[in-house]
Every structure is written in structure tokens, then in C-alpha cells.
N, C-alpha and C. Protein backbone atom coordinates (compact mmCIF):
# COMPACT_ATOMS: atom_id res chain seq x y z
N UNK A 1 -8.12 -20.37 59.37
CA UNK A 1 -8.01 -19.27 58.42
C UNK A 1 -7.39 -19.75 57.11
N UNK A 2 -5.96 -20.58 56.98
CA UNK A 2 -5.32 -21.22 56.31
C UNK A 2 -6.37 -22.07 54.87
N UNK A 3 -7.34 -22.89 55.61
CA UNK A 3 -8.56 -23.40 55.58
C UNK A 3 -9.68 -22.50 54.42
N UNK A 4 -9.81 -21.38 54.80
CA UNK A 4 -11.18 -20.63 54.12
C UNK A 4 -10.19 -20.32 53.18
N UNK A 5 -9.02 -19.55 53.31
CA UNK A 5 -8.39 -19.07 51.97
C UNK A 5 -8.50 -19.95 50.97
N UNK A 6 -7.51 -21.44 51.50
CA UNK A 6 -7.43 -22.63 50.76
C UNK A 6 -9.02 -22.54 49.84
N UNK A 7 -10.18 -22.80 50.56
CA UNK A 7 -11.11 -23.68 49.75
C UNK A 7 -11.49 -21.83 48.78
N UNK A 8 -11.46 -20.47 49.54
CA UNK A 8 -12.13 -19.25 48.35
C UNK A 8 -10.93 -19.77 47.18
N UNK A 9 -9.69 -19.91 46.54
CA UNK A 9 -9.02 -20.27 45.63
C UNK A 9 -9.34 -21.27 45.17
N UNK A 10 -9.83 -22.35 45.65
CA UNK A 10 -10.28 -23.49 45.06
C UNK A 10 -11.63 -23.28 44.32
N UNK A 11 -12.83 -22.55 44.89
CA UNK A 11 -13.98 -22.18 44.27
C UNK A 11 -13.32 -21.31 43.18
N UNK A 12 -12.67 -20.02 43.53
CA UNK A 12 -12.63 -19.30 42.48
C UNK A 12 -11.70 -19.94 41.13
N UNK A 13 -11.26 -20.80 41.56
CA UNK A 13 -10.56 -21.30 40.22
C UNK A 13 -11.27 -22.57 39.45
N UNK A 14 -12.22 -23.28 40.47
CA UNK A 14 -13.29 -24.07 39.90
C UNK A 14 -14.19 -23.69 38.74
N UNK A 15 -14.47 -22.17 39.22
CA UNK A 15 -16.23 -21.09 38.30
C UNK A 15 -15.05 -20.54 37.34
N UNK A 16 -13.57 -20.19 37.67
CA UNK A 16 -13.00 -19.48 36.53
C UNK A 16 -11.98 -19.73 35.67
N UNK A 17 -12.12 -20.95 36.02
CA UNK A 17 -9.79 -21.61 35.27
C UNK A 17 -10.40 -22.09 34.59
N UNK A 18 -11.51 -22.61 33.85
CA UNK A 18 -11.49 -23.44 32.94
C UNK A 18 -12.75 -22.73 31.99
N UNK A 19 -13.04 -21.41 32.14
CA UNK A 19 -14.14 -20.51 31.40
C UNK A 19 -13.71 -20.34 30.07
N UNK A 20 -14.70 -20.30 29.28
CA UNK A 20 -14.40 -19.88 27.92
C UNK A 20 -13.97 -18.66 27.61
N UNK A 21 -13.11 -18.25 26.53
CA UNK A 21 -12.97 -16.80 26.34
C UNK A 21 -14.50 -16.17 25.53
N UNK A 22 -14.21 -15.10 25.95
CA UNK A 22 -15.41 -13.88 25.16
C UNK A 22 -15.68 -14.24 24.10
N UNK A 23 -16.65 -14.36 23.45
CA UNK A 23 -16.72 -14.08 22.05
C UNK A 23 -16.62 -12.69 21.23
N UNK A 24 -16.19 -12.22 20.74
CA UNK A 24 -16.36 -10.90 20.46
C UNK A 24 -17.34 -10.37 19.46
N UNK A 25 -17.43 -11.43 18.14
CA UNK A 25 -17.96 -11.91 16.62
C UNK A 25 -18.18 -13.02 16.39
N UNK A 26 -19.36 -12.85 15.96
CA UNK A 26 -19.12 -14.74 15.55
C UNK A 26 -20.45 -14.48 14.50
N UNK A 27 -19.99 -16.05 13.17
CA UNK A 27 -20.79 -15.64 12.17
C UNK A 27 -20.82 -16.72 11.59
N UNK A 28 -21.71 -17.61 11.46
CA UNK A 28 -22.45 -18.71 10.65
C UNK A 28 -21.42 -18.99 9.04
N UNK A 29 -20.59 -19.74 8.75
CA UNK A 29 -20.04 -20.47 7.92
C UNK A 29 -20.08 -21.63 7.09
N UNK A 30 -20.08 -22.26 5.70
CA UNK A 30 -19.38 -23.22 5.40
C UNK A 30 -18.52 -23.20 5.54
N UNK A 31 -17.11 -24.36 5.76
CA UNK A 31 -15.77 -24.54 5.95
C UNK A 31 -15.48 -25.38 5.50
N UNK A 32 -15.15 -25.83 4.26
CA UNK A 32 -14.24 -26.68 3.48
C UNK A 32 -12.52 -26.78 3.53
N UNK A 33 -12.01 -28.12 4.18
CA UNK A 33 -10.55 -27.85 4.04
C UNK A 33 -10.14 -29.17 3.92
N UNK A 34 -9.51 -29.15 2.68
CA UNK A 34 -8.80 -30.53 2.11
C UNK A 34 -6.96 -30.54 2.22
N UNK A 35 -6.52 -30.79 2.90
CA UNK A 35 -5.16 -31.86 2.76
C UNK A 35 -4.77 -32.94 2.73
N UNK A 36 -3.70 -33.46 2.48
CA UNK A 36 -3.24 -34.53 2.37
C UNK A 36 -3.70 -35.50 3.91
N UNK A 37 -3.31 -34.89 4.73
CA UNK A 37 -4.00 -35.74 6.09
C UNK A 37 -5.74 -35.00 6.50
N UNK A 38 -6.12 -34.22 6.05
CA UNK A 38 -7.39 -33.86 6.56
C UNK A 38 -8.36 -33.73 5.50
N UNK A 39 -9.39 -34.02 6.00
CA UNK A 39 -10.50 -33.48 4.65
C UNK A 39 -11.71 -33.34 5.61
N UNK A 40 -12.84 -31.88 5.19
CA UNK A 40 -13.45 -31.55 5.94
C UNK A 40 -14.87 -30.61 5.45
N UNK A 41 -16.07 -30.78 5.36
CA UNK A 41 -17.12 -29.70 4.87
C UNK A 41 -17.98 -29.80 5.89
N UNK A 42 -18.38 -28.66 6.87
CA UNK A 42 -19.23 -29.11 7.31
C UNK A 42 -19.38 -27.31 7.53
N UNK A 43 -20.48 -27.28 8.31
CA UNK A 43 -21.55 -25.92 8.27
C UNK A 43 -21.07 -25.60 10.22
N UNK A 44 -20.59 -23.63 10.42
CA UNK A 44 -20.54 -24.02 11.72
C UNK A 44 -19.87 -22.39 11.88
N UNK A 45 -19.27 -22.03 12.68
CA UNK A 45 -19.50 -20.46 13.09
C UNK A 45 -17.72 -20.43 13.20
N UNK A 46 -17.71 -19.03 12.73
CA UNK A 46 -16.36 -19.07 13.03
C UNK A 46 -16.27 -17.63 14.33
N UNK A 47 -15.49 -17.51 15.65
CA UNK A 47 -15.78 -16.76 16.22
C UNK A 47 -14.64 -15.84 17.18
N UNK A 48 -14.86 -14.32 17.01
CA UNK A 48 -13.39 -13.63 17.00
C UNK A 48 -13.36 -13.58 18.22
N UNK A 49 -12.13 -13.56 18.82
CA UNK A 49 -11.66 -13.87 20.10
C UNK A 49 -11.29 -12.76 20.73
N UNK A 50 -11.11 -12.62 22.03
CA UNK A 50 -9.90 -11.54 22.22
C UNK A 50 -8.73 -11.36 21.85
N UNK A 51 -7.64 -10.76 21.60
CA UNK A 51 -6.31 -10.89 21.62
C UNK A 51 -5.97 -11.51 20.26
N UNK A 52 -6.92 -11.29 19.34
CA UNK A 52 -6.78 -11.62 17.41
C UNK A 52 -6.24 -13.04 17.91
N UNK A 53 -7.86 -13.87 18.08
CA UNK A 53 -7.70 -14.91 18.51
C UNK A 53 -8.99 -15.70 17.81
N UNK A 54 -9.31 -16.78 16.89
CA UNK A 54 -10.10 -16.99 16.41
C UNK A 54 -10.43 -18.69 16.66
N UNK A 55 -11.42 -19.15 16.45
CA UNK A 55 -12.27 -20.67 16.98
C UNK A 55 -13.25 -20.59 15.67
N UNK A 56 -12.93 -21.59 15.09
CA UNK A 56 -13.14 -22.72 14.45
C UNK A 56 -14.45 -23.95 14.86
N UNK A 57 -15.83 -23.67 14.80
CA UNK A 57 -16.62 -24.58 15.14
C UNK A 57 -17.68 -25.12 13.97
N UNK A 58 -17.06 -26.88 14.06
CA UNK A 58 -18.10 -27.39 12.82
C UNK A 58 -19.28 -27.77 13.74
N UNK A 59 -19.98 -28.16 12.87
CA UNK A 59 -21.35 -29.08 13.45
C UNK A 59 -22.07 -30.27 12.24
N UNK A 60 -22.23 -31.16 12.76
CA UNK A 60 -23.10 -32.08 11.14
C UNK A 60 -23.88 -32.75 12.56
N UNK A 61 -25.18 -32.78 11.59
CA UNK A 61 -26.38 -33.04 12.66
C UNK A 61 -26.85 -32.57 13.61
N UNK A 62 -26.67 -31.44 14.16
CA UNK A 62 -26.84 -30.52 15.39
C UNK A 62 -25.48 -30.87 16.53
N UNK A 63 -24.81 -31.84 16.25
CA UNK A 63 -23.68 -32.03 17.32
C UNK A 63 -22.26 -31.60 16.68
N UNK A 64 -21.44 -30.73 17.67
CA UNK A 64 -20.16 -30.51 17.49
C UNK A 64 -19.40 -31.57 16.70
N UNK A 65 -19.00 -31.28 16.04
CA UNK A 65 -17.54 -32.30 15.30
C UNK A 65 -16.19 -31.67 15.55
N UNK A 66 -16.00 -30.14 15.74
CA UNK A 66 -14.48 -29.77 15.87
C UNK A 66 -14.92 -28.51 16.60
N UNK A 67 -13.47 -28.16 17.49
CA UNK A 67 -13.46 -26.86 17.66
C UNK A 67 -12.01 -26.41 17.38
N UNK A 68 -11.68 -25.64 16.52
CA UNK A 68 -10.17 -25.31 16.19
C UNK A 68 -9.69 -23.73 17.08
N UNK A 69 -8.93 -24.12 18.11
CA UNK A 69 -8.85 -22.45 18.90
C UNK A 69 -7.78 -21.79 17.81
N UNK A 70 -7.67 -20.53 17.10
CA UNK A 70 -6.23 -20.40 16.55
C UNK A 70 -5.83 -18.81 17.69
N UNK A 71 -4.60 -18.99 18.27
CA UNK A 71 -4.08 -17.69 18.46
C UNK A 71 -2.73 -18.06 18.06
N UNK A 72 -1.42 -17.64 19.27
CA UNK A 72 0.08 -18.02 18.97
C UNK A 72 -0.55 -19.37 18.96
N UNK A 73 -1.23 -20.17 19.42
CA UNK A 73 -0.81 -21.85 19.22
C UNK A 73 -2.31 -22.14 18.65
N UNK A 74 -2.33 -23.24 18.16
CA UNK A 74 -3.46 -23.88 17.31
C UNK A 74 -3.96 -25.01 18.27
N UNK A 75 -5.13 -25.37 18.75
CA UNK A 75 -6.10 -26.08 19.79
C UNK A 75 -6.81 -26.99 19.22
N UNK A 76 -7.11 -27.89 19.27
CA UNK A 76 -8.39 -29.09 18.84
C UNK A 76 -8.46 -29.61 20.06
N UNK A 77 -9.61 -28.95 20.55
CA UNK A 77 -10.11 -29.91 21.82
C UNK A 77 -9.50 -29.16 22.74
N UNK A 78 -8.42 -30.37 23.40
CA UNK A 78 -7.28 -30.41 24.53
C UNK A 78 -6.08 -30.31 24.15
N UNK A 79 -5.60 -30.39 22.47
CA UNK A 79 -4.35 -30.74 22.20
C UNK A 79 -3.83 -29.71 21.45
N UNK A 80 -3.23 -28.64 22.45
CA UNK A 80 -2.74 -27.63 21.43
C UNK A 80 -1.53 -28.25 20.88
N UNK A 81 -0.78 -27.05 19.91
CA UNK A 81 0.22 -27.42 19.06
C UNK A 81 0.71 -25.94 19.39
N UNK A 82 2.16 -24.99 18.44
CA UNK A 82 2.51 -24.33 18.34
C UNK A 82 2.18 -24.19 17.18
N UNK A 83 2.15 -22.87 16.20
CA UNK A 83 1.44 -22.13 14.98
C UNK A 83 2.37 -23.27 14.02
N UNK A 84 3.46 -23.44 14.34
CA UNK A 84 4.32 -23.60 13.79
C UNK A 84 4.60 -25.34 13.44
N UNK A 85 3.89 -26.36 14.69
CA UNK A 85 4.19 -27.45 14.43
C UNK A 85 2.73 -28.05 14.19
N UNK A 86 1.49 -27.37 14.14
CA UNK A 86 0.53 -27.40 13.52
C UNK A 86 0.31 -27.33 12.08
N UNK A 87 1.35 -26.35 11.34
CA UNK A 87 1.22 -26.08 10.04
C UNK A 87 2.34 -27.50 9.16
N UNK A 88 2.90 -27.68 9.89
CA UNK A 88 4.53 -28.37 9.86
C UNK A 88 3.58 -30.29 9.60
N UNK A 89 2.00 -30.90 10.85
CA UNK A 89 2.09 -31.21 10.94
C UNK A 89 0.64 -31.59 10.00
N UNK A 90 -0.54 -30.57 9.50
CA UNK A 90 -1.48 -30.46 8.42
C UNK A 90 -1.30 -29.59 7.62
N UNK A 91 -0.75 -28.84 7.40
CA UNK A 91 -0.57 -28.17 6.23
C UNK A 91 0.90 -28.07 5.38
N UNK A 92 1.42 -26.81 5.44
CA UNK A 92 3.29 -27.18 4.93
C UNK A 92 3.73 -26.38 6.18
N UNK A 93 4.92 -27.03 6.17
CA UNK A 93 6.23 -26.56 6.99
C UNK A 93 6.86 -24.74 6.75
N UNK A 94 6.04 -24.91 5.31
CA UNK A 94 7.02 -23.63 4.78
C UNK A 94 5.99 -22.48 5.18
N UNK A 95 4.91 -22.29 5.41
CA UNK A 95 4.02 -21.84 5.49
C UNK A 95 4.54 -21.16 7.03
N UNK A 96 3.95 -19.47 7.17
CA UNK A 96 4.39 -18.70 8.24
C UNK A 96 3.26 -19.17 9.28
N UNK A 97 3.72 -18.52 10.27
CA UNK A 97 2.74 -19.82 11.59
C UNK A 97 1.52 -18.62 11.77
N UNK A 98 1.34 -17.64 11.21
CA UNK A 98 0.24 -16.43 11.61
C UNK A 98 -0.75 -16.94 9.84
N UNK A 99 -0.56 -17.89 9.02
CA UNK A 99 -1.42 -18.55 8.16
C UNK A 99 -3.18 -18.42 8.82
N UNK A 100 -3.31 -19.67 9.49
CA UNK A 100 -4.63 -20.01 9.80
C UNK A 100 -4.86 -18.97 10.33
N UNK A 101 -4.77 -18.09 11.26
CA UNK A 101 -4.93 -16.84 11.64
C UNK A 101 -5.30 -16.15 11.07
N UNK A 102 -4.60 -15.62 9.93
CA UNK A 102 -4.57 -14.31 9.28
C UNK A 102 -6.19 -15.12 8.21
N UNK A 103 -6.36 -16.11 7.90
CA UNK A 103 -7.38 -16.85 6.68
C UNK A 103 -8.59 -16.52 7.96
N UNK A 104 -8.53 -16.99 8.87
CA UNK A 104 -9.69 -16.85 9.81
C UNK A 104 -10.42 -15.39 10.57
N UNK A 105 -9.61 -14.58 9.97
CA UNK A 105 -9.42 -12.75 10.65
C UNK A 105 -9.82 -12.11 8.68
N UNK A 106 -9.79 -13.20 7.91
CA UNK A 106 -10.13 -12.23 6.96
C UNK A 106 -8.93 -10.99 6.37
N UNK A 107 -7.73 -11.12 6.81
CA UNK A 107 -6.94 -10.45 5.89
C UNK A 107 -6.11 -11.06 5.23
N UNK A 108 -5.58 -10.45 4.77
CA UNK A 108 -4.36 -10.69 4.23
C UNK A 108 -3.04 -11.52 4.58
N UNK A 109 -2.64 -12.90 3.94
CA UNK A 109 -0.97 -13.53 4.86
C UNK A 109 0.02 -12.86 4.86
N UNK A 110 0.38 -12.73 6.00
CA UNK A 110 1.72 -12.14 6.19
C UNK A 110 3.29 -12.63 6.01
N UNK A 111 4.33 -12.68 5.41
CA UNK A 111 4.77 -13.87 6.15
C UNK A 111 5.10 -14.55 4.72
N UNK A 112 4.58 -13.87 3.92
CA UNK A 112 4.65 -15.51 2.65
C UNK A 112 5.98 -14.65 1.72
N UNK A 113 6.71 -15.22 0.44
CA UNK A 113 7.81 -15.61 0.03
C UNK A 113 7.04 -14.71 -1.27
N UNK A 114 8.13 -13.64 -1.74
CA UNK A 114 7.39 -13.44 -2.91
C UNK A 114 5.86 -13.08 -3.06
N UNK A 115 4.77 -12.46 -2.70
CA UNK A 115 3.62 -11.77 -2.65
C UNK A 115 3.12 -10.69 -2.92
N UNK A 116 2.03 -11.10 -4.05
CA UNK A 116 1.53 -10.09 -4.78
C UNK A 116 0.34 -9.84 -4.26
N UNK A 117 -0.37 -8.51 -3.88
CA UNK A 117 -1.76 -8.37 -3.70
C UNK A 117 -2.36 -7.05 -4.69
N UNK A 118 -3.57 -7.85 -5.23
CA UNK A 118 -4.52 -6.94 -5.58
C UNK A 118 -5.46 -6.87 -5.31
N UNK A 119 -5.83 -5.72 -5.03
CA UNK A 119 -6.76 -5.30 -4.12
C UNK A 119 -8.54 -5.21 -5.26
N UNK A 120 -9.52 -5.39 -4.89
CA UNK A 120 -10.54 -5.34 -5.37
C UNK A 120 -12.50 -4.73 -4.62
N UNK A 121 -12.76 -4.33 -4.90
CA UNK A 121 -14.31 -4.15 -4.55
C UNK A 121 -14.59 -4.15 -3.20
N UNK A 122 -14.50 -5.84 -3.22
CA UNK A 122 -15.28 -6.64 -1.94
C UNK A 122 -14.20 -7.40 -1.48
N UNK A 123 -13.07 -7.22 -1.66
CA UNK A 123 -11.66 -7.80 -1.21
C UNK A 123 -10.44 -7.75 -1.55
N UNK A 124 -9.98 -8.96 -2.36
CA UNK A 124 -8.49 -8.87 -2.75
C UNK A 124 -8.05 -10.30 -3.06
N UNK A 125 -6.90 -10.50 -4.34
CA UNK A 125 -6.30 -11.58 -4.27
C UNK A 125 -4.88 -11.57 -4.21
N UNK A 126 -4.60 -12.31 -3.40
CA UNK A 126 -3.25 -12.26 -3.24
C UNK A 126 -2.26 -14.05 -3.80
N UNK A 127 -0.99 -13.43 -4.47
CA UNK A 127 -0.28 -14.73 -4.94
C UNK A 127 0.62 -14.88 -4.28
N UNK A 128 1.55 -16.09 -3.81
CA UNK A 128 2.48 -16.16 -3.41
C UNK A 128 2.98 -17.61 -3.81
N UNK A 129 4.50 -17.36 -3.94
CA UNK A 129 4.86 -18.56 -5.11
C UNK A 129 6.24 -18.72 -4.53
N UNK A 130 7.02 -19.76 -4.09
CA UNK A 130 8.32 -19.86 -3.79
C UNK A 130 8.59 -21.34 -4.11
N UNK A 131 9.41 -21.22 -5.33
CA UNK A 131 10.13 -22.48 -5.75
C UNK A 131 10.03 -23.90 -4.21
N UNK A 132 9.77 -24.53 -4.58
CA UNK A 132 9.57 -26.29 -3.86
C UNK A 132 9.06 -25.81 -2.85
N UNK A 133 8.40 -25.13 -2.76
CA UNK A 133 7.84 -24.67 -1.06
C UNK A 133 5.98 -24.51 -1.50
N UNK A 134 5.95 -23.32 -2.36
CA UNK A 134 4.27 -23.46 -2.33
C UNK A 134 3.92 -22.36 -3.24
N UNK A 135 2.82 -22.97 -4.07
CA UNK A 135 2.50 -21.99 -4.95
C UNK A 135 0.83 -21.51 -4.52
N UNK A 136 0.52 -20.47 -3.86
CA UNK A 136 -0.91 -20.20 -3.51
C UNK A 136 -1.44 -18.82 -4.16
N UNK A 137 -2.64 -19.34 -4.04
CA UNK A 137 -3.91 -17.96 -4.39
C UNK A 137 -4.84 -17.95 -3.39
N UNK A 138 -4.83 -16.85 -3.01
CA UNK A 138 -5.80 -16.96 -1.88
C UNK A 138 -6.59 -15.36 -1.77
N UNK A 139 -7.83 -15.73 -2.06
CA UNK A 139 -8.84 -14.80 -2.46
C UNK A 139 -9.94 -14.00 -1.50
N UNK A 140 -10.21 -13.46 -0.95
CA UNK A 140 -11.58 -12.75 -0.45
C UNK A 140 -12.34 -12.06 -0.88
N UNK A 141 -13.90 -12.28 -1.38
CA UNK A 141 -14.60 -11.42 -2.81
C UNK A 141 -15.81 -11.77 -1.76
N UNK A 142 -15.67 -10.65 -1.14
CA UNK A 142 -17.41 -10.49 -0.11
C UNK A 142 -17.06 -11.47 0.67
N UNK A 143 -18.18 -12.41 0.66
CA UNK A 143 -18.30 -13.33 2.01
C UNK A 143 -17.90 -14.53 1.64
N UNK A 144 -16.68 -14.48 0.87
CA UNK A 144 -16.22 -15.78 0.46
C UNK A 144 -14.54 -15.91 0.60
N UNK A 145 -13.72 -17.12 1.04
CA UNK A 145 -12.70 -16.75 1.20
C UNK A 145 -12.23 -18.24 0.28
N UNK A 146 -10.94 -17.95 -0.65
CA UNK A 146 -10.80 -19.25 -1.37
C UNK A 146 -9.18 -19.12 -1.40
N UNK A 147 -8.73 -19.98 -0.12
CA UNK A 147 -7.12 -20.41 0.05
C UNK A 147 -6.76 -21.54 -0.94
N UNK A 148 -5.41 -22.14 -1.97
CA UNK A 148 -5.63 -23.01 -2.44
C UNK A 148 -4.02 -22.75 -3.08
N UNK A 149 -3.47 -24.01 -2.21
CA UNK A 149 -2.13 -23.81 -2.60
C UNK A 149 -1.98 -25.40 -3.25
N UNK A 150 -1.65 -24.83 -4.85
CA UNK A 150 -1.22 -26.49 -5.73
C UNK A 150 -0.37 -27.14 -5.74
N UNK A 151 1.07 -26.60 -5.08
CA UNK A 151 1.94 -27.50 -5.12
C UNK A 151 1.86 -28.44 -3.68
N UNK A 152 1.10 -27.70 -2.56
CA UNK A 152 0.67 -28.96 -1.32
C UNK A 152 -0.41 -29.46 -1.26
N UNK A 153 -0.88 -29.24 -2.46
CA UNK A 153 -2.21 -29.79 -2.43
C UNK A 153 -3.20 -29.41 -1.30
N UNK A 154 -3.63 -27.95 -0.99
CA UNK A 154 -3.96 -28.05 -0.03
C UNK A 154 -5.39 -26.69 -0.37
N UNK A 155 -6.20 -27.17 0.35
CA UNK A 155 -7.75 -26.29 -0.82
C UNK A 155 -8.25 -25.87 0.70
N UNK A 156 -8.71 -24.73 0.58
CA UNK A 156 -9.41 -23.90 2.16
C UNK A 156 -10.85 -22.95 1.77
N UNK A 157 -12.03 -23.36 1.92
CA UNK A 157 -12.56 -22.51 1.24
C UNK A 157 -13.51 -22.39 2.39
N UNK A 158 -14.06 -21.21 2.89
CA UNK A 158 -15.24 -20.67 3.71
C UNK A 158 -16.30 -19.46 3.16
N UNK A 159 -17.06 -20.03 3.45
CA UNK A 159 -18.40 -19.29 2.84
C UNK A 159 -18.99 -18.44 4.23
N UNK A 160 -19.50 -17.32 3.84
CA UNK A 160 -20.61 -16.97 5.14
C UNK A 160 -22.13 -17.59 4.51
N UNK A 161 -22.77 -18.18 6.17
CA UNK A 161 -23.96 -19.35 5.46
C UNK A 161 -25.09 -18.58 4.96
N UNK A 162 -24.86 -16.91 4.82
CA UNK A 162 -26.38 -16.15 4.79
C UNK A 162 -26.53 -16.37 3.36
């Protein structure tokens, strides 16, 4: 008896411990993102998760090049990080850890130092500026999103591919 239980937990965690989450949305992208350690353009879907949870997928040539999971922790591959030592470790330190999140969900950052938003049409731009830490603009005008903070040198831009 010991036996059948053992191996039904072993099947059921074989077909289900390692399943993908739901997709909920998902929508054909350019994704441009330049930092100091990364640089990146490639064509590929970005796709909403459960639990305001978003994935990050490039492609060049018909084969995968990245998959970025973002929820509380940030994923490439196998190697998560925390929001926090992900941003700390490609982007800035100063930067709130719900960043890539909030750029990939299409609203607004939360979280930032000093922030102005104006609101517009087909979106909104928002500023945020804090002495030695980071000066950004980060825009949404329809199906275009343009992150771009100058003092880290750090440029984010996604297109929808229609």
C-alpha cells in the first residue's frame, strides 16, 4: 500500500511540479534593453501571468534566446534572483524592486523618488528624478513603451509587433 501511494505522488508530481504557469495574455513584441552589463533587441511575446506575474520571451531565428519570469523574484531560465538583487545586479540598486514588473504590466512605477505623471490619450509620461540615484522618463503612447533613465544609462524600449 505504502508502495502505490509512494509511486501516485511520484507520477503526480512528475505531469505537475514542473508545469508551466497559465498564460493569461500574451502579445507579440519588440524588446530593446540596453545597460551597462546587458544589451538586447530581439522580436518575442511578452505574457501575463497569474498573480501580476509577467515572462519575458525573445526569439532571433525561430529559436528561444531568453525567457525573463518577473513576479516577487526575477527568473532567467533556472536562476532566479530577488526583485531586489536583480535590479541591484542589471539595472540600479536604487530602483524599487516592483520596476520590471510594473514596465511589463504596462502601468505606471510605483516606488520611485519624487514622481510626476501626466496622463495622456493613449497613455502617460511619467518623471522621476532623485539626486545620484536616477533621473528617468518613462512613457506609454499606445503600443509603445519608452523607459530611459540617463544618469544609469539604462534605455528599455518595447514595441507591440502589429
Amino acid at each position: 500500500m505504502k508502495m502505490t501511494v509512494f509511486a501516485f505522488f511520484a507520477l503526480i508530481l512528475t505531469f505537475f511540479g514542473c508545469a508551466k504557469p497559465q498564460v493569461e495574455l500574451s502579445r507579440a513584441v519588440t524588446a530593446s534593453i540596453k545597460t551597462p552589463t546587458m544589451a538586447l533587441s530581439q522580436s518575442g511575446f511578452i505574457n501575463a501571468l497569474p498573480n501580476d506575474a509577467y515572462q519575458l520571451q525573445t526569439y532571433a531565428a525561430g529559436s528561444g534566446t531568453m525567457e525573463l519570469t518577473v513576479s516577487d523574484r526575477v527568473c532567467q531560465g533556472m536562476l532566479c534572483l530577488s526583485a531586489e538583487s536583480f535590479n541591484s545586479r542589471y539595472l540600479s540598486r536604487y530602483y524599487p524592486p516592483n520596476l520590471l514588473r510594473d514596465i511589463l504590466g504596462e502601468r505606471t512605477i510605483a516606488g520611485l523618488e519624487n514622481s510626476a505623471i501626466e496622463t495622456a490619450k493613449n497613455g502617460f509620461t511619467q518623471r522621476a528624478e532623485a539626486a545620484d540615484k536616477y533621473a528617468i522618463v518613462y512613457t506609454k503612447n499606445g503600443g509603445e513603451l519608452r523607459f530611459s533613465d540617463r544618469l544609469n544609462r539604462i534605455t528599455i524600449v518595447i514595441r507591440d509587433a502589429n
